[in-house]
C-alpha atoms as a PDB file:
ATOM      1  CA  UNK A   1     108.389 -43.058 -79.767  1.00  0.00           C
ATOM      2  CA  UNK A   2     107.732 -45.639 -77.237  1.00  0.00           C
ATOM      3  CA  UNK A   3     109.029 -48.341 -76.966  1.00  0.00           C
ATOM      4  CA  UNK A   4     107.160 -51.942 -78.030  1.00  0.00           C
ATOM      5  CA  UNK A   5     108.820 -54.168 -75.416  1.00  0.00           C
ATOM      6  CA  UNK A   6     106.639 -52.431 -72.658  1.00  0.00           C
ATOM      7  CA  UNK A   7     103.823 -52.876 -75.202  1.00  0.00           C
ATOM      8  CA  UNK A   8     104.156 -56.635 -75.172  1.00  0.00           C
ATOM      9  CA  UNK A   9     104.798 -57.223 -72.077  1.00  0.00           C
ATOM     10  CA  UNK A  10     101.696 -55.145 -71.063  1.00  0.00           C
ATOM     11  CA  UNK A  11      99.393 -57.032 -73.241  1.00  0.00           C
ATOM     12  CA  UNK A  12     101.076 -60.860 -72.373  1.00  0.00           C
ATOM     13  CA  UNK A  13     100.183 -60.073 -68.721  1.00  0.00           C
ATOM     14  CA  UNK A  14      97.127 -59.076 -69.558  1.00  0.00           C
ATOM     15  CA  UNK A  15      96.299 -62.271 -71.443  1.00  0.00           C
ATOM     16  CA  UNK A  16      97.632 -64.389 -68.942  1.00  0.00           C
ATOM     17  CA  UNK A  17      94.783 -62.791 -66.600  1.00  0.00           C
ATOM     18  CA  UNK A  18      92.593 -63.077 -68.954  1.00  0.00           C
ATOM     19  CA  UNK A  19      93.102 -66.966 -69.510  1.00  0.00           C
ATOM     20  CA  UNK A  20      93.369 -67.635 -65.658  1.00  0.00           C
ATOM     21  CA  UNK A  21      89.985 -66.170 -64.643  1.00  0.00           C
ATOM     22  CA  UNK A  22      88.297 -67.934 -68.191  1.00  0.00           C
ATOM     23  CA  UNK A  23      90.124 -70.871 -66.684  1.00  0.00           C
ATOM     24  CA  UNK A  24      88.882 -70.744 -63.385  1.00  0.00           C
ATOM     25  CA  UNK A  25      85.239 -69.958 -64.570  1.00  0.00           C
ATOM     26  CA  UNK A  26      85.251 -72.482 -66.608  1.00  0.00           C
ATOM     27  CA  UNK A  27      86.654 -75.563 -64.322  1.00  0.00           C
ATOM     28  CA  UNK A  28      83.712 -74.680 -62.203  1.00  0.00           C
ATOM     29  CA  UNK A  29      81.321 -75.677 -63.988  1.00  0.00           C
ATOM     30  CA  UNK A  30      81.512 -78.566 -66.898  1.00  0.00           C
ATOM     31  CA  UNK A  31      79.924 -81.334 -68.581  1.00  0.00           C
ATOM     32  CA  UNK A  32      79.146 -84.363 -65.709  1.00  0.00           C
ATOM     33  CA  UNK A  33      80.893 -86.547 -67.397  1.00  0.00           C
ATOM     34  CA  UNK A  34      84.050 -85.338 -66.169  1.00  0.00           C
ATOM     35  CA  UNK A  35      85.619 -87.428 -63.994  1.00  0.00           C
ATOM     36  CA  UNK A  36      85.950 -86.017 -59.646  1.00  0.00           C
ATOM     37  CA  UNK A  37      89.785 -85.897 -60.823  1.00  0.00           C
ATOM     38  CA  UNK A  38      88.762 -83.375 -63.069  1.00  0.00           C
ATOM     39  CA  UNK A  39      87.912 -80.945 -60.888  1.00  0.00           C
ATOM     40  CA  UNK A  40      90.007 -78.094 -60.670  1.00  0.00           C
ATOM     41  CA  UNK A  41      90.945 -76.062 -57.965  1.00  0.00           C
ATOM     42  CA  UNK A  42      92.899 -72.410 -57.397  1.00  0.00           C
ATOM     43  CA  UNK A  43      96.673 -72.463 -56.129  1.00  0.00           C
ATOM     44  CA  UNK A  44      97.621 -69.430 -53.918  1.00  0.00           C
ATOM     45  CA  UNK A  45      98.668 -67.322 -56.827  1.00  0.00           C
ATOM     46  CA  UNK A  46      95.603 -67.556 -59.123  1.00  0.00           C
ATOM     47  CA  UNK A  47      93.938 -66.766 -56.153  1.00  0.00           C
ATOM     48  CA  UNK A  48      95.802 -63.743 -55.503  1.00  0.00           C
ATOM     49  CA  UNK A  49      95.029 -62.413 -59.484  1.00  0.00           C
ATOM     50  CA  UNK A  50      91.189 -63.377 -59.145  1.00  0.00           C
ATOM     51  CA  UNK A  51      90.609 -61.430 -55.705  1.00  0.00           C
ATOM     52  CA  UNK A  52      92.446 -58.237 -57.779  1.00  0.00           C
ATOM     53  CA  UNK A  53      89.320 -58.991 -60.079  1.00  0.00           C
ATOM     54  CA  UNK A  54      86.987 -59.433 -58.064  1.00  0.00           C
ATOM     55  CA  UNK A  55      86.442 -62.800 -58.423  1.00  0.00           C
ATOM     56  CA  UNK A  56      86.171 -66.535 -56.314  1.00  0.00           C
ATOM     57  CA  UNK A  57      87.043 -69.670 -57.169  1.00  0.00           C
ATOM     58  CA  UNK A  58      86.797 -73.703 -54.564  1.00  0.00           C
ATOM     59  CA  UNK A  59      89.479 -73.935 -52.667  1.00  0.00           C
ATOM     60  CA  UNK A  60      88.041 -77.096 -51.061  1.00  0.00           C
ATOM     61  CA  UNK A  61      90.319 -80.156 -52.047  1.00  0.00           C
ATOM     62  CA  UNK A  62      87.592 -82.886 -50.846  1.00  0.00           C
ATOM     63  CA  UNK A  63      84.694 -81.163 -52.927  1.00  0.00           C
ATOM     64  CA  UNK A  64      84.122 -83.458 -56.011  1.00  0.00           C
ATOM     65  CA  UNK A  65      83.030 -81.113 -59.280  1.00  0.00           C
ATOM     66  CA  UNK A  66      78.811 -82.220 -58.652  1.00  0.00           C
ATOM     67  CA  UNK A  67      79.563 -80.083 -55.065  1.00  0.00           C
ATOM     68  CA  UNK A  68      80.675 -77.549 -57.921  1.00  0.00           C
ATOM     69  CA  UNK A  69      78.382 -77.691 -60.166  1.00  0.00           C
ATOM     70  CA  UNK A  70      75.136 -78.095 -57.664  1.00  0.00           C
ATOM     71  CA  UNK A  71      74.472 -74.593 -57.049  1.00  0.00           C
ATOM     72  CA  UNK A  72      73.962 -74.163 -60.649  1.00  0.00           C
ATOM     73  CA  UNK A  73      72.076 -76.973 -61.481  1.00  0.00           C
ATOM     74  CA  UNK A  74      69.692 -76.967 -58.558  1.00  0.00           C
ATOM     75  CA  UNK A  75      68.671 -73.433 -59.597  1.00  0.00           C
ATOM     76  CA  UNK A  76      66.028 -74.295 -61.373  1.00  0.00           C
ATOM     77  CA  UNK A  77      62.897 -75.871 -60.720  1.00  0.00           C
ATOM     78  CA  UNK A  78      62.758 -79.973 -61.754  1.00  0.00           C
ATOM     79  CA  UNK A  79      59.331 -79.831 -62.418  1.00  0.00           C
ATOM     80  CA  UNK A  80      58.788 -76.675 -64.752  1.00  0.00           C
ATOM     81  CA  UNK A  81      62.544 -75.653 -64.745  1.00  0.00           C
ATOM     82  CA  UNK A  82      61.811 -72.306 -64.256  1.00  0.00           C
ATOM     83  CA  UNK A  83      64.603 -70.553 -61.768  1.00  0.00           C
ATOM     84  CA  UNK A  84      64.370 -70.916 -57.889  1.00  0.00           C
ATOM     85  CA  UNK A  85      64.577 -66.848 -56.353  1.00  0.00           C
ATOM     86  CA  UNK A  86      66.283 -68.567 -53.125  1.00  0.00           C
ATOM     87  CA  UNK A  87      68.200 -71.231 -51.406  1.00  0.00           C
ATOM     88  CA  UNK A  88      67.602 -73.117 -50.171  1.00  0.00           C
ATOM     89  CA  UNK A  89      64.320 -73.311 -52.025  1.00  0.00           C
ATOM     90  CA  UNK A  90      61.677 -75.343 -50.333  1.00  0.00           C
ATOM     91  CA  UNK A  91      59.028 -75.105 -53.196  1.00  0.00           C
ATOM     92  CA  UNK A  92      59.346 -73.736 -56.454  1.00  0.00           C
ATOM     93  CA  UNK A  93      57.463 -70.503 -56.905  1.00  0.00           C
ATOM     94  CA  UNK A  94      56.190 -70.803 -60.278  1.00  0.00           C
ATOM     95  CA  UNK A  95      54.321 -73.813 -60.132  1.00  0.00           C
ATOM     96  CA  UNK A  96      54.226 -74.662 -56.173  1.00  0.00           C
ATOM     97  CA  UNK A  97      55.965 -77.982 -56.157  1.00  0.00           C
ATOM     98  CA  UNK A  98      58.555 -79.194 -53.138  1.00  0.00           C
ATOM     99  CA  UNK A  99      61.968 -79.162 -54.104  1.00  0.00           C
ATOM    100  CA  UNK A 100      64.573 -81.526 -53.102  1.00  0.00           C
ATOM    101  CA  UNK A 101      66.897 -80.672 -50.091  1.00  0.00           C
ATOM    102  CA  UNK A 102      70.102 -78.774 -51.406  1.00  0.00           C
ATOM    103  CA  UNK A 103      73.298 -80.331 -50.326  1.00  0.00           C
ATOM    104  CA  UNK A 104      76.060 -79.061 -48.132  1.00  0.00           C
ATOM    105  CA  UNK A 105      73.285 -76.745 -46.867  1.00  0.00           C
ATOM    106  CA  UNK A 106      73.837 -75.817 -43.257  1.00  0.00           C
ATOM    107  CA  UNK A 107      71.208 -76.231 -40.569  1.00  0.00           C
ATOM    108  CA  UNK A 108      71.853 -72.374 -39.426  1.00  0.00           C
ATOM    109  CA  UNK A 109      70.711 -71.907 -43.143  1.00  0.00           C
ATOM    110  CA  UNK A 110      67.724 -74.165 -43.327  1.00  0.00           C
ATOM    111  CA  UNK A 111      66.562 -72.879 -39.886  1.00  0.00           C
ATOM    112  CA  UNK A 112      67.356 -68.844 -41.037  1.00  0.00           C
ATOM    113  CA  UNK A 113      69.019 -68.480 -38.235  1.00  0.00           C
ATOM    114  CA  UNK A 114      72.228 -66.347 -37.358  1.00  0.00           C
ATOM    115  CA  UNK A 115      75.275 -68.058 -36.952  1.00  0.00           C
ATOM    116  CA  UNK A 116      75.803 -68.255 -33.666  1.00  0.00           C
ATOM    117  CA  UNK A 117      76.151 -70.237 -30.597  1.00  0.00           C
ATOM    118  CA  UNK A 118      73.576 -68.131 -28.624  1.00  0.00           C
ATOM    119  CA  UNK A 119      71.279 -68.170 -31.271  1.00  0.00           C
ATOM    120  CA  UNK A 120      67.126 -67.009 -30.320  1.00  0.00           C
ATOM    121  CA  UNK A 121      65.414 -70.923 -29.481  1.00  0.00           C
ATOM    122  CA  UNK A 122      62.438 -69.399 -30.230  1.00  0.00           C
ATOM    123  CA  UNK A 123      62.767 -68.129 -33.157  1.00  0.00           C
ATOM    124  CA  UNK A 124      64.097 -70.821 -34.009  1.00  0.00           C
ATOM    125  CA  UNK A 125      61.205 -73.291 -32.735  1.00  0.00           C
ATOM    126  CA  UNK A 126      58.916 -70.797 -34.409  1.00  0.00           C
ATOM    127  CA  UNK A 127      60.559 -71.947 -37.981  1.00  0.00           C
ATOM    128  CA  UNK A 128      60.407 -75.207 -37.567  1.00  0.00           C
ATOM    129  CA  UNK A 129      56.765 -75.568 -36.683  1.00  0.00           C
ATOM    130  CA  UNK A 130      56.496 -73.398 -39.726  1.00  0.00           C
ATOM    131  CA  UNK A 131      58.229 -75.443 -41.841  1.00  0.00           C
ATOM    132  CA  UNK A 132      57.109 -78.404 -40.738  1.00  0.00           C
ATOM    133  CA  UNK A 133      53.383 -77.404 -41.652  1.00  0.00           C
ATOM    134  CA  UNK A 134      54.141 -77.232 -45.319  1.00  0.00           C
ATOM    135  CA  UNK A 135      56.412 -79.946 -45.525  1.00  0.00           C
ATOM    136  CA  UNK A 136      55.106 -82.586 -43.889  1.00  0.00           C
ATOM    137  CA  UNK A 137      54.472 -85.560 -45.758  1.00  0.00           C
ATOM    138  CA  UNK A 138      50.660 -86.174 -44.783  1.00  0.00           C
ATOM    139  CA  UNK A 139      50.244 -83.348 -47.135  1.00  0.00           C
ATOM    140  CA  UNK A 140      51.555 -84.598 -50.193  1.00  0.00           C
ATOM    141  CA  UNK A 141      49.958 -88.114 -49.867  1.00  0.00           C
ATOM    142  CA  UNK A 142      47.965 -87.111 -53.172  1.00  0.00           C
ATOM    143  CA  UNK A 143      51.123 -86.211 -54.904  1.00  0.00           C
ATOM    144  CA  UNK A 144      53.079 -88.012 -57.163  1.00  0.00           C
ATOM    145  CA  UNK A 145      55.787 -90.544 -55.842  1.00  0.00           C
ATOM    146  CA  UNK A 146      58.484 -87.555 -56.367  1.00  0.00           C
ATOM    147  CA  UNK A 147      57.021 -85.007 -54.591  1.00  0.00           C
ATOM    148  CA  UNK A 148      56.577 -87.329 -51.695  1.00  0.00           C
ATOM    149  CA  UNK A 149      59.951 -88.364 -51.562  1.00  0.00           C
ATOM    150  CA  UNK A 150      61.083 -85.026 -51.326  1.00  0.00           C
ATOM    151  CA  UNK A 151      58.840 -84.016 -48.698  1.00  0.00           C
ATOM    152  CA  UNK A 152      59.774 -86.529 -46.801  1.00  0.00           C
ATOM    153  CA  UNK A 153      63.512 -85.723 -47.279  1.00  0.00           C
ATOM    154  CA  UNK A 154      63.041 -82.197 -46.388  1.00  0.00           C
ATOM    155  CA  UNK A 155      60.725 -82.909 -43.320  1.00  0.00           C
ATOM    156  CA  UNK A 156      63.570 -85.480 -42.221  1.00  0.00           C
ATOM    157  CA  UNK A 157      66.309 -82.738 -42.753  1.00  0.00           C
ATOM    158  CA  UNK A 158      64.303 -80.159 -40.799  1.00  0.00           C
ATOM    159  CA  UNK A 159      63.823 -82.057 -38.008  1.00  0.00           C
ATOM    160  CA  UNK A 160      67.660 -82.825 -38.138  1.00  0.00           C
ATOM    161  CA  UNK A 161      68.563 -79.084 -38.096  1.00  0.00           C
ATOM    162  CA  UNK A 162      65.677 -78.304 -35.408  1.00  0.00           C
ATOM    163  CA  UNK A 163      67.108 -80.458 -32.818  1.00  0.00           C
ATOM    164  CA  UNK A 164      71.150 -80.274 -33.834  1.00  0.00           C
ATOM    165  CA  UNK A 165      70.855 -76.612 -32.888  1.00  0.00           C
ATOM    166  CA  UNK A 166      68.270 -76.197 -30.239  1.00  0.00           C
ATOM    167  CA  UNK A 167      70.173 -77.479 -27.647  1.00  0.00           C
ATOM    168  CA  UNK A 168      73.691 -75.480 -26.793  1.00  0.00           C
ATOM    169  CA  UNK A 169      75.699 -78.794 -27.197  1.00  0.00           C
ATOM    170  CA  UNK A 170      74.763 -80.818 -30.046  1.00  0.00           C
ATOM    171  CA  UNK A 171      74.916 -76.978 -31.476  1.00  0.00           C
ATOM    172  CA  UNK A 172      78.408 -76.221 -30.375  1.00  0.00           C
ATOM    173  CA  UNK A 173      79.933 -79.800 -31.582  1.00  0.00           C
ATOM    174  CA  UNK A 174      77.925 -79.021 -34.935  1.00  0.00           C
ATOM    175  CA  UNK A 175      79.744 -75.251 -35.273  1.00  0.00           C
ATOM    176  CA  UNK A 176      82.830 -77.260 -34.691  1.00  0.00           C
ATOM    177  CA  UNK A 177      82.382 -80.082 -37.378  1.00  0.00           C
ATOM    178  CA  UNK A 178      81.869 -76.755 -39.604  1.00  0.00           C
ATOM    179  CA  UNK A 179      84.875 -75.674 -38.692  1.00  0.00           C
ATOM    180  CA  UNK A 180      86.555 -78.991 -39.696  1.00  0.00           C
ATOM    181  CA  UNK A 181      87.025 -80.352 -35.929  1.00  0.00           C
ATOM    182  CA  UNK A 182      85.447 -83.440 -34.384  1.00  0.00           C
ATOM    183  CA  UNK A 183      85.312 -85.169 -30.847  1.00  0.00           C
ATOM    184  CA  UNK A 184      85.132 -88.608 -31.427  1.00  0.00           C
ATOM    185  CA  UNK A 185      83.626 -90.816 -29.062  1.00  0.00           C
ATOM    186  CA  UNK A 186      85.767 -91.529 -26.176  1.00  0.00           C
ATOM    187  CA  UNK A 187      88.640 -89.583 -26.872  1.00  0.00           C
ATOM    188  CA  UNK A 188      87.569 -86.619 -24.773  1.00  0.00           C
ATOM    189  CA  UNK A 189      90.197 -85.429 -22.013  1.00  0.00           C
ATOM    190  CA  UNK A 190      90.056 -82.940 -19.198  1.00  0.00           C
ATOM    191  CA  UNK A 191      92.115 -81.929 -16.076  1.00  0.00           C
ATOM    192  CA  UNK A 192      92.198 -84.136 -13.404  1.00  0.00           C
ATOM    193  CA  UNK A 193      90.927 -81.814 -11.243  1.00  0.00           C
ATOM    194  CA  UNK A 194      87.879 -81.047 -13.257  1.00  0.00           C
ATOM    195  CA  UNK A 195      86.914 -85.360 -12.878  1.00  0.00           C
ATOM    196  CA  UNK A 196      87.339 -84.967  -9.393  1.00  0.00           C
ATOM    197  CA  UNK A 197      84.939 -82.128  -9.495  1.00  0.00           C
ATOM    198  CA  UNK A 198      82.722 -84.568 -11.248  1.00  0.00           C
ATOM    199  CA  UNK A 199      83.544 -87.614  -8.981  1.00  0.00           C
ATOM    200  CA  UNK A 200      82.038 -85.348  -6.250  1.00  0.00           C
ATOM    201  CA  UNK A 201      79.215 -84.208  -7.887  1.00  0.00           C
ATOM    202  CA  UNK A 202      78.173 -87.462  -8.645  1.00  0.00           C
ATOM    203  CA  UNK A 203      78.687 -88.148  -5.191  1.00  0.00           C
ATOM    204  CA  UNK A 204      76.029 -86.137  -3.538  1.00  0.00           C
ATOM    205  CA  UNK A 205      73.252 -86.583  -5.984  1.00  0.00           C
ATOM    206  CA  UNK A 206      73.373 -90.156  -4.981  1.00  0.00           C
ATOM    207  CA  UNK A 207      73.594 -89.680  -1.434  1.00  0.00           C
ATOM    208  CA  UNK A 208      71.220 -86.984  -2.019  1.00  0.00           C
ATOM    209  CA  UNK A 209      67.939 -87.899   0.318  1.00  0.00           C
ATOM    210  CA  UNK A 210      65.320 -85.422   0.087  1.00  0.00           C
ATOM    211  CA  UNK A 211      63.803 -83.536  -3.511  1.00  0.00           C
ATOM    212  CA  UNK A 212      65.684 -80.316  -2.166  1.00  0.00           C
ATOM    213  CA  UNK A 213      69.189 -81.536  -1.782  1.00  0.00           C
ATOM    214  CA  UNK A 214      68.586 -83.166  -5.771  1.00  0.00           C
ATOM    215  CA  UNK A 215      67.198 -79.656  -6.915  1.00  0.00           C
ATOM    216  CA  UNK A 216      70.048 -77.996  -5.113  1.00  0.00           C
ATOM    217  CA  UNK A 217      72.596 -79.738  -6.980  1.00  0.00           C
ATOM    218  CA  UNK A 218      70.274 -79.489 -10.078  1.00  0.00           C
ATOM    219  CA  UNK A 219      70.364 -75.283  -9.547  1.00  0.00           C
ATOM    220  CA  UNK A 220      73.994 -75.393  -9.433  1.00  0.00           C
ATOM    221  CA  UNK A 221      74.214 -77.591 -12.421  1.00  0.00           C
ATOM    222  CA  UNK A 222      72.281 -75.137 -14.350  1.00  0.00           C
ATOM    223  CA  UNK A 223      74.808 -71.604 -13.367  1.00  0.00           C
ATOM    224  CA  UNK A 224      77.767 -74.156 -14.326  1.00  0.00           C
ATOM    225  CA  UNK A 225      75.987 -74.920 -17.799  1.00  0.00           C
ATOM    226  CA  UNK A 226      75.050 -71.073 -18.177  1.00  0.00           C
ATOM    227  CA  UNK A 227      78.817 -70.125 -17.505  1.00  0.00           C
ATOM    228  CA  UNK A 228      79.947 -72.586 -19.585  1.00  0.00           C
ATOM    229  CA  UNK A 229      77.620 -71.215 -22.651  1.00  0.00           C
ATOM    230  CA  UNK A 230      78.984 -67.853 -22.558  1.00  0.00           C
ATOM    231  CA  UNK A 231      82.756 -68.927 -22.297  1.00  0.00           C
ATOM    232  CA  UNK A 232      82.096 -71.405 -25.375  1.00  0.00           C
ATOM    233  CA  UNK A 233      80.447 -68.478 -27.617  1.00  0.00           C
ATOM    234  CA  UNK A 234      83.266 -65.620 -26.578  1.00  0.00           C
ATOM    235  CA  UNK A 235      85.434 -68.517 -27.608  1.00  0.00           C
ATOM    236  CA  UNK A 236      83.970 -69.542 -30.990  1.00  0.00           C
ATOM    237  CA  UNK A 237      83.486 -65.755 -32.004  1.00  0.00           C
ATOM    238  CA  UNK A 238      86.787 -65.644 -31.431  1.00  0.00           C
ATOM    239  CA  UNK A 239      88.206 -68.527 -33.126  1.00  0.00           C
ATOM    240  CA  UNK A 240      89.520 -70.145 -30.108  1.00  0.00           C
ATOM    241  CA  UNK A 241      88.381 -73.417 -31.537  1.00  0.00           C
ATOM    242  CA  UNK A 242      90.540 -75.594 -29.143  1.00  0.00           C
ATOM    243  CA  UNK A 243      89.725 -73.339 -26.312  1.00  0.00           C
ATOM    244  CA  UNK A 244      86.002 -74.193 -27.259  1.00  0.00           C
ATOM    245  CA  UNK A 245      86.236 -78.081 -27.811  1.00  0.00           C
ATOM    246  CA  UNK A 246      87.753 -78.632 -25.012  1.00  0.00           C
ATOM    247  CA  UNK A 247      84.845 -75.995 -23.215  1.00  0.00           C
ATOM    248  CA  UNK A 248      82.065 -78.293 -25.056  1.00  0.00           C
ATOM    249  CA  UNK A 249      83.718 -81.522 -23.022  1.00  0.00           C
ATOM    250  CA  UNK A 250      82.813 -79.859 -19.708  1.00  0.00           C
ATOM    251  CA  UNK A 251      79.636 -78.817 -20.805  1.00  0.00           C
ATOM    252  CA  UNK A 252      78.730 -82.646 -21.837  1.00  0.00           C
ATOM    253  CA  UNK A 253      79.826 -84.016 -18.537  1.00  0.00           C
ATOM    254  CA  UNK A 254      77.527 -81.245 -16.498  1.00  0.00           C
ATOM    255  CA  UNK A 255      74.827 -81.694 -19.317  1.00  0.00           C
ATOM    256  CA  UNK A 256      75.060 -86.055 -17.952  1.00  0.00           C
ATOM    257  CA  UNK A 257      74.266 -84.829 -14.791  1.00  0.00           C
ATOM    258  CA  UNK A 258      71.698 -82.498 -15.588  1.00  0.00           C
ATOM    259  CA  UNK A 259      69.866 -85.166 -16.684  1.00  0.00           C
ATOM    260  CA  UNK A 260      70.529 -87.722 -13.441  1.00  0.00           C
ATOM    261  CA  UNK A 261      69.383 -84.625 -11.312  1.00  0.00           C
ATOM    262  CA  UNK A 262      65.615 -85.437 -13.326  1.00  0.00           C
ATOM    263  CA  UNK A 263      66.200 -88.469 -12.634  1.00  0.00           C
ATOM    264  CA  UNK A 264      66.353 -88.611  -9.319  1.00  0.00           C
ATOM    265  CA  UNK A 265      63.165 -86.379  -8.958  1.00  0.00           C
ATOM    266  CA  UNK A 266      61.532 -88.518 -10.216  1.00  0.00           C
ATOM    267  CA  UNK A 267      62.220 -91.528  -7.911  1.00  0.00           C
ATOM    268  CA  UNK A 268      61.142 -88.843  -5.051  1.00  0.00           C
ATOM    269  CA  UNK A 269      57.577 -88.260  -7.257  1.00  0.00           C
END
């Protein structure tokens, strides 16, 4: 006969999985009038007995329980209420109407583009126009004063997203902020040997004298900004974050003189 010690303790362990994933499906998602101190996040061990389950709970400690809640709530259509098939949703499908813009949504997302630092420009030029044809707000001047808010809102956020990622360093220092880093303004460093580098660079575009010495310097400003590209994406797909940031700082220095080498064609034009 077996014994009923086993028994128990078979079924108590059981319950106490039970109650932690009911627990952690629940916190998710609540009445709004809880409080953000309400919400309720996984410690490393419930974490450990959901992934056996097969389930996922926010880890984040800044979200506030409306991040929480949001993807369920802004599943269905305000208008007619009837579910959204996709996020982000730009217009409902059921009775046409814009939708507002989904927060915490990331540009790569808005833009359908793959995560990545060499990402296709053109593809990705070819989505905005697109977008930007159906949700401009000229075309929902005959709307009501909601729908033309959120037009305008999602035009705003699209243009945003277009021009954060179409250019390789507003689109690197946005992958970073992703990844929780930031260069703040001013507190960039670098070798002293790369600012001499600079120094000199500097240097001969302004003694520069003819279009061709400008355009040489311009050339080689371009193979410095193309070498730097690949070295930042090997580095972000392989989590070298610091390696990258501090990657990014040289490319905004030789991006500054890009734009003085256009400059100074011009003033030979």
């Amino acid at each position: 006969m077996l014994s009923a010690k086993p028994f128990r303790a078979a079924c108590s362990s059981w319950a106490v999985l039970m109650w932690t994933n009911r627990l952690c499906i629940s916190k998710v998602c609540m009445s709004t009038s809880f409080s953000m101190k309400d919400t309720w996040h996984c410690n490393r061990n419930t974490r450990s007995l959901l992934k056996a389950r097969g389930l996922t709970c926010n880890t984040n400690q800044s979200s506030t329980l409306w991040n929480n809640c949001s993807s369920r709530s802004k599943m269905s259509c305000w208008s007619c209420k009837q579910p959204l098939d996709k996020t982000p949703a730009f217009f409902c499908v059921s009775c046409k109407v814009v939708q507002p813009p989904e927060e915490g949504t990331s540009y790569f997302k808005i833009m359908a583009c793959d995560y990545t630092f060499t990402l296709d420009t053109q593809q990705l030029q070819k989505k905005y126009l697109q977008l930007q044809r159906l949700l401009h707000p000229d075309n929902f001047s005959q709307k009501s004063v909601t729908e033309q808010q959120y037009s305008e809102s999602q035009s705003a956020l699209v243009n945003k997203a277009y021009s954060t990622l179409l250019k390789p360093l507003s689109r690197g220092l946005y992958m970073l902020e992703l990844e929780g880093m930031h260069i703040k303004e001013g507190t960039e460093s670098a070798h002293s040997a790369f600012f001499m580098e600079l120094m000199e660079i500097n240097e001969a575009l302004d003694e520069a004298q003819t279009p061709e010495e400008a355009n040489k310097i311009g050339q080689d400003t371009k193979g410095k900004l193309a070498e730097l590209t690949m070295q930042i994406d090997t580095a972000l797909r392989k989590g070298e974050l610091q390696n990258a940031q501090a990657l990014l700082i040289q490319m905004k220095y030789f991006a500054n003189i890009e734009e003085k080498v256009k400059e100074k064609l011009c003033h030979f034009m």
